[in-house]
C-alpha atoms as a PDB file:
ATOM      1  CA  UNK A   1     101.236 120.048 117.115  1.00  0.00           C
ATOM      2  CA  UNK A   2      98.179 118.276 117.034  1.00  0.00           C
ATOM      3  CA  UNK A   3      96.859 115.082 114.709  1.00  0.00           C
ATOM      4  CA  UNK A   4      94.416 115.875 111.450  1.00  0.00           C
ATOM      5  CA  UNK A   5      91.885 113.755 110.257  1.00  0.00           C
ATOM      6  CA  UNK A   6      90.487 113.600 106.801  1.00  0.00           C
ATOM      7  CA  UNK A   7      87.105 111.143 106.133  1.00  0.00           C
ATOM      8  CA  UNK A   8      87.451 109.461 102.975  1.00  0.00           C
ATOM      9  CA  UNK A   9      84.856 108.521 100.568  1.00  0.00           C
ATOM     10  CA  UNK A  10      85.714 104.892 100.067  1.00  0.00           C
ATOM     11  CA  UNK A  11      85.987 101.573 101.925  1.00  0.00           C
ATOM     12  CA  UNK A  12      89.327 101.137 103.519  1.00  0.00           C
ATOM     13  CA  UNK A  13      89.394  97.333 103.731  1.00  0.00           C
ATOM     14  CA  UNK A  14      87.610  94.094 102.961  1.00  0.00           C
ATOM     15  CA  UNK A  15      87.342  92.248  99.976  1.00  0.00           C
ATOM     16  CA  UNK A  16      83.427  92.294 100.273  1.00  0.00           C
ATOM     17  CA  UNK A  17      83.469  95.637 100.509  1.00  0.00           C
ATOM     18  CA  UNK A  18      81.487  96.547  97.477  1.00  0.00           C
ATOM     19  CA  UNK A  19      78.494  94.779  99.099  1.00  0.00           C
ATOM     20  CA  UNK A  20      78.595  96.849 102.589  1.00  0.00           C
ATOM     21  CA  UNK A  21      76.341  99.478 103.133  1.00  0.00           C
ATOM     22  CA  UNK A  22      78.135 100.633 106.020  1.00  0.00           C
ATOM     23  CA  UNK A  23      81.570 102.029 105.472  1.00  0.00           C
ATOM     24  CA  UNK A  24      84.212 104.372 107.199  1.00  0.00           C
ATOM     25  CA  UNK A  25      87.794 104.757 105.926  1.00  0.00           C
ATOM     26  CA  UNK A  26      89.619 107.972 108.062  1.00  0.00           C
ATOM     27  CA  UNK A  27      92.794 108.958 107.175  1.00  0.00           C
ATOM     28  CA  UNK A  28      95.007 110.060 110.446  1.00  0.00           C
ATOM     29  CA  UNK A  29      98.078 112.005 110.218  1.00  0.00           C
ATOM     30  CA  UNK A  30     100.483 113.211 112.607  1.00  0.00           C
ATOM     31  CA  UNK A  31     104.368 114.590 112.790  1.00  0.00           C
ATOM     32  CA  UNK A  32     104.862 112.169 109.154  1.00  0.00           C
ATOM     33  CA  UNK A  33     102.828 109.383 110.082  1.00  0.00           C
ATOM     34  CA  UNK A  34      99.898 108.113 108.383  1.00  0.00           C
ATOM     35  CA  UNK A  35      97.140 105.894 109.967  1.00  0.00           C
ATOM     36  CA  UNK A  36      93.616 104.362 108.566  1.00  0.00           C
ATOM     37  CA  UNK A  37      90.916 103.511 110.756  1.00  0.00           C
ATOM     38  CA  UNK A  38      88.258 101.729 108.623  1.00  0.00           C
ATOM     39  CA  UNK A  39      84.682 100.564 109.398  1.00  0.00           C
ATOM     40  CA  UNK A  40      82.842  98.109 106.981  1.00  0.00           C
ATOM     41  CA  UNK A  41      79.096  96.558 107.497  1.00  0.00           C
ATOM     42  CA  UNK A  42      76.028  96.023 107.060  1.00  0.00           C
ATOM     43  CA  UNK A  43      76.936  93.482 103.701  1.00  0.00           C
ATOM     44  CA  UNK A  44      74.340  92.469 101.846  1.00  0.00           C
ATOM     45  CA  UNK A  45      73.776  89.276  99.535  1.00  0.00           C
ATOM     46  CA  UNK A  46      74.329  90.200  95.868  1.00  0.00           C
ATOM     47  CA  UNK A  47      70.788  89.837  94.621  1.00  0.00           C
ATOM     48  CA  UNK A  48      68.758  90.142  98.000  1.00  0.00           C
ATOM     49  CA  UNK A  49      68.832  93.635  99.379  1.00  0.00           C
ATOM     50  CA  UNK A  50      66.936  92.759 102.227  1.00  0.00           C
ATOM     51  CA  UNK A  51      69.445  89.552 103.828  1.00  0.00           C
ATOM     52  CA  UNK A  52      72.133  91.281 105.799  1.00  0.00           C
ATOM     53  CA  UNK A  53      75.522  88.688 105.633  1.00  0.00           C
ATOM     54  CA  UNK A  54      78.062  88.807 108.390  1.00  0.00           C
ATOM     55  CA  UNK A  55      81.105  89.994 107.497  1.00  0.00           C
ATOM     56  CA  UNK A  56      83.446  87.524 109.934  1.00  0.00           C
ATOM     57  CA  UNK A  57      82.734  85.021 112.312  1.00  0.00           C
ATOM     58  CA  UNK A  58      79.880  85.919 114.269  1.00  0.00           C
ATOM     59  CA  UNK A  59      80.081  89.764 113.574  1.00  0.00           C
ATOM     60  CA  UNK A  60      77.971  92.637 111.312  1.00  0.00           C
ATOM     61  CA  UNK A  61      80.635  94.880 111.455  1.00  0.00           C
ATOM     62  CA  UNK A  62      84.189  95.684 112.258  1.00  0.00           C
ATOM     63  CA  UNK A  63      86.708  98.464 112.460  1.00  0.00           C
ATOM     64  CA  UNK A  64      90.298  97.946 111.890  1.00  0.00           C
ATOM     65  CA  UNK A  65      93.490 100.233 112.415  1.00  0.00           C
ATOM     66  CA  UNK A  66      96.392 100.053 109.638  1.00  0.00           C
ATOM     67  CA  UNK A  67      99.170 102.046 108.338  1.00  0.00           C
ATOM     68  CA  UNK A  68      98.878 104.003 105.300  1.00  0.00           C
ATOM     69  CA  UNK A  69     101.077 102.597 102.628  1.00  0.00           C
ATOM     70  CA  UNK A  70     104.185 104.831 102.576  1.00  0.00           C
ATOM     71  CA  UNK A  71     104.263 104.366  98.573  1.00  0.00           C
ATOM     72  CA  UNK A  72     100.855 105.082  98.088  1.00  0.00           C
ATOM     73  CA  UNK A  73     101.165 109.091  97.900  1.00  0.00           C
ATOM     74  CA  UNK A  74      97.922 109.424  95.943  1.00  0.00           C
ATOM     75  CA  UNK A  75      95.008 107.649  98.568  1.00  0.00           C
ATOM     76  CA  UNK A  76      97.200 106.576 101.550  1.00  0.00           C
ATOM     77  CA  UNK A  77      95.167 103.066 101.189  1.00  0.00           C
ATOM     78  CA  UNK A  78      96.178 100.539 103.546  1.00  0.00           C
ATOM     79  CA  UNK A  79      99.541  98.997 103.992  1.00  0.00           C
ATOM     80  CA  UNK A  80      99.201  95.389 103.181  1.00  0.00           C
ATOM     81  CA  UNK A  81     100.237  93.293 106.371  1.00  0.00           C
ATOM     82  CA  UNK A  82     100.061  96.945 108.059  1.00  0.00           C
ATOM     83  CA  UNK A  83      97.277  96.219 110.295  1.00  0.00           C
ATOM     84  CA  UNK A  84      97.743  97.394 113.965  1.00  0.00           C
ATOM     85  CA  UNK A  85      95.586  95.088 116.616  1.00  0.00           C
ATOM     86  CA  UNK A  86      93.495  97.195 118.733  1.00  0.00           C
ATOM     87  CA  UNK A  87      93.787  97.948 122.836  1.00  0.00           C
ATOM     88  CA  UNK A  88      92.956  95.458 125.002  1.00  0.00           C
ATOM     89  CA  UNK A  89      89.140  95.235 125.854  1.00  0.00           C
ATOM     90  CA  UNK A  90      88.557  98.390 122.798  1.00  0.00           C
ATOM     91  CA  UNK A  91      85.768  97.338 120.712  1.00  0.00           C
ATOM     92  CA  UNK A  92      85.746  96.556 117.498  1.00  0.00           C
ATOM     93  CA  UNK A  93      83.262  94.347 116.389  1.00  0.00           C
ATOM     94  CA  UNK A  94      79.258  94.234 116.318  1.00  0.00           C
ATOM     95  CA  UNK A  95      78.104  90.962 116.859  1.00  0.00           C
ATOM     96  CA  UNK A  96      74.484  91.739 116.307  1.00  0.00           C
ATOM     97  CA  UNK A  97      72.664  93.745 113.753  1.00  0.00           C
ATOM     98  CA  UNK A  98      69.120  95.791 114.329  1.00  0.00           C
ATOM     99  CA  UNK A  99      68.220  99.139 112.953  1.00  0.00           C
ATOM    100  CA  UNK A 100      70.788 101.088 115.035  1.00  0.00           C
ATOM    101  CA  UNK A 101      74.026  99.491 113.907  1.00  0.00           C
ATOM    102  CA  UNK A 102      74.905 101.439 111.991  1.00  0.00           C
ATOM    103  CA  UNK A 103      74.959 104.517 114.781  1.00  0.00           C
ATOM    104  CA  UNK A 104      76.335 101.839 117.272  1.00  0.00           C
ATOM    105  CA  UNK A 105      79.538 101.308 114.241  1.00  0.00           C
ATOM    106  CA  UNK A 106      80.002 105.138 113.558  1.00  0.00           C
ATOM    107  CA  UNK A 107      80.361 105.462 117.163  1.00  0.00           C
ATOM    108  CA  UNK A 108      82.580 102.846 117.497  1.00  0.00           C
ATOM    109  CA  UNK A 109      85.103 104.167 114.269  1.00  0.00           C
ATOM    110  CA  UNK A 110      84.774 107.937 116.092  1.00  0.00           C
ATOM    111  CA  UNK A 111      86.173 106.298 119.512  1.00  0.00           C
ATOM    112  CA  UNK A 112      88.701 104.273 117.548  1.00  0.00           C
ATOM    113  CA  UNK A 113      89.922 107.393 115.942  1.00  0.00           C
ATOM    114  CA  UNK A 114      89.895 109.704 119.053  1.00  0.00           C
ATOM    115  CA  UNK A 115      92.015 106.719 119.931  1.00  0.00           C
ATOM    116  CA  UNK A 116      94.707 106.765 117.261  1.00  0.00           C
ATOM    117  CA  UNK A 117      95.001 110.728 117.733  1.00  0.00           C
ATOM    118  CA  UNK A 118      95.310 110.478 121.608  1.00  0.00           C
ATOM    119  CA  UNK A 119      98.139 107.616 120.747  1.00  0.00           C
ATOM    120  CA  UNK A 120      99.895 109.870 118.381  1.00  0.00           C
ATOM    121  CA  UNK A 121      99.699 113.421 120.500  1.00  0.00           C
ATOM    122  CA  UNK A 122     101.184 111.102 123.217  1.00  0.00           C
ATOM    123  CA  UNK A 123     103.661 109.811 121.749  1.00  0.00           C
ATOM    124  CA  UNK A 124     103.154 106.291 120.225  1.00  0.00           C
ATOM    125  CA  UNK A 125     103.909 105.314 116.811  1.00  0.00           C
ATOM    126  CA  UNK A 126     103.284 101.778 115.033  1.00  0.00           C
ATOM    127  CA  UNK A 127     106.605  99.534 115.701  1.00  0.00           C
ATOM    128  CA  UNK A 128     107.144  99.382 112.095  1.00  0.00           C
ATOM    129  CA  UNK A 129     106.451 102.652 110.911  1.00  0.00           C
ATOM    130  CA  UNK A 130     110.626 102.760 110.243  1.00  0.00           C
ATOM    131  CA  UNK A 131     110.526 100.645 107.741  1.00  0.00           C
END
C-alpha cells in the first residue's frame, strides 16, 4: 500500500493568505489518515504590488504539516490545533526573498511531502490522529 497525494488549488493556512502569491496546500493520504502540507509566501501589501511583506518573524515563506480535519469530508482543510512540528534540522522557512523563492519554497513543500509519505509507508502516524 503506498501514500497518494492530491495538490489542491487553495491556500492551506494563514490568515494573510489572500495576499500571498506563493501558495501550496497537498493533501496526503494513507491507510485512513489524512495529512496537509501547506506552503504560503511571497505576501504582498494590499495596495503595493511591488513591496513583498514577511509573513513571520524574519521569514518570506513557510511550510507547515497538519492533520486534515476528520469532520471536514468535503476539503480535508486543516485541523485547528492539528499542526504537526517538523523534524529536527528539516527546513521550513525562507528567511530571504530574491527572484528564486519561489523555486527554493516549491522545493522545500516537495521534500516536506516526500517526507510525510516516507513517515506514513513506515509506519508513523500523528499522536493524536485517535482522537
Amino acid at each position: 500500500m503506498s501514500a497518494t497525494t492530491q495538490e489542491r488549488g487553495w491556500p492551506s493556512h494563514y490568515i494573510m493568505c489572500h495576499r500571498c502569491v506563493f501558495h501550496r496546500n497537498t493533501l496526503v493520504t494513507f491507510d485512513g489518515v489524512e495529512i496537509v502540507v501547506g506552503t504560503v509566501g511571497n505576501m504582498r501589501i494590499d495596495g503595493k504590488d511591488n513591496v513583498i511583506d514577511k509573513i513571520g518573524l524574519n521569514h518570506y515563506y513557510e511550510t507547515k504539516v497538519f492533520r486534515a480535519d476528520p469532520n471536514d469530508a468535503l476539503h480535508h482543510d486543516p485541523l485547528s490545533g492539528g499542526e504537526i512540528y517538523p523534524h529536527e534540522g528539516e527546513k521550513w522557512r525562507i528567511d530571504h526573498h530574491n527572484e528564486n523563492c519561489d523555486n527554493e519554497a516549491n522545493d522545500m513543500h516537495e521534500a516536506t511531502v516526500a517526507r510525510v509519505v516516507s513517515d506514513l509507508e513506515t509506519g508513523w502516524r500523528p499522536e493524536s490522529a485517535a482522537d
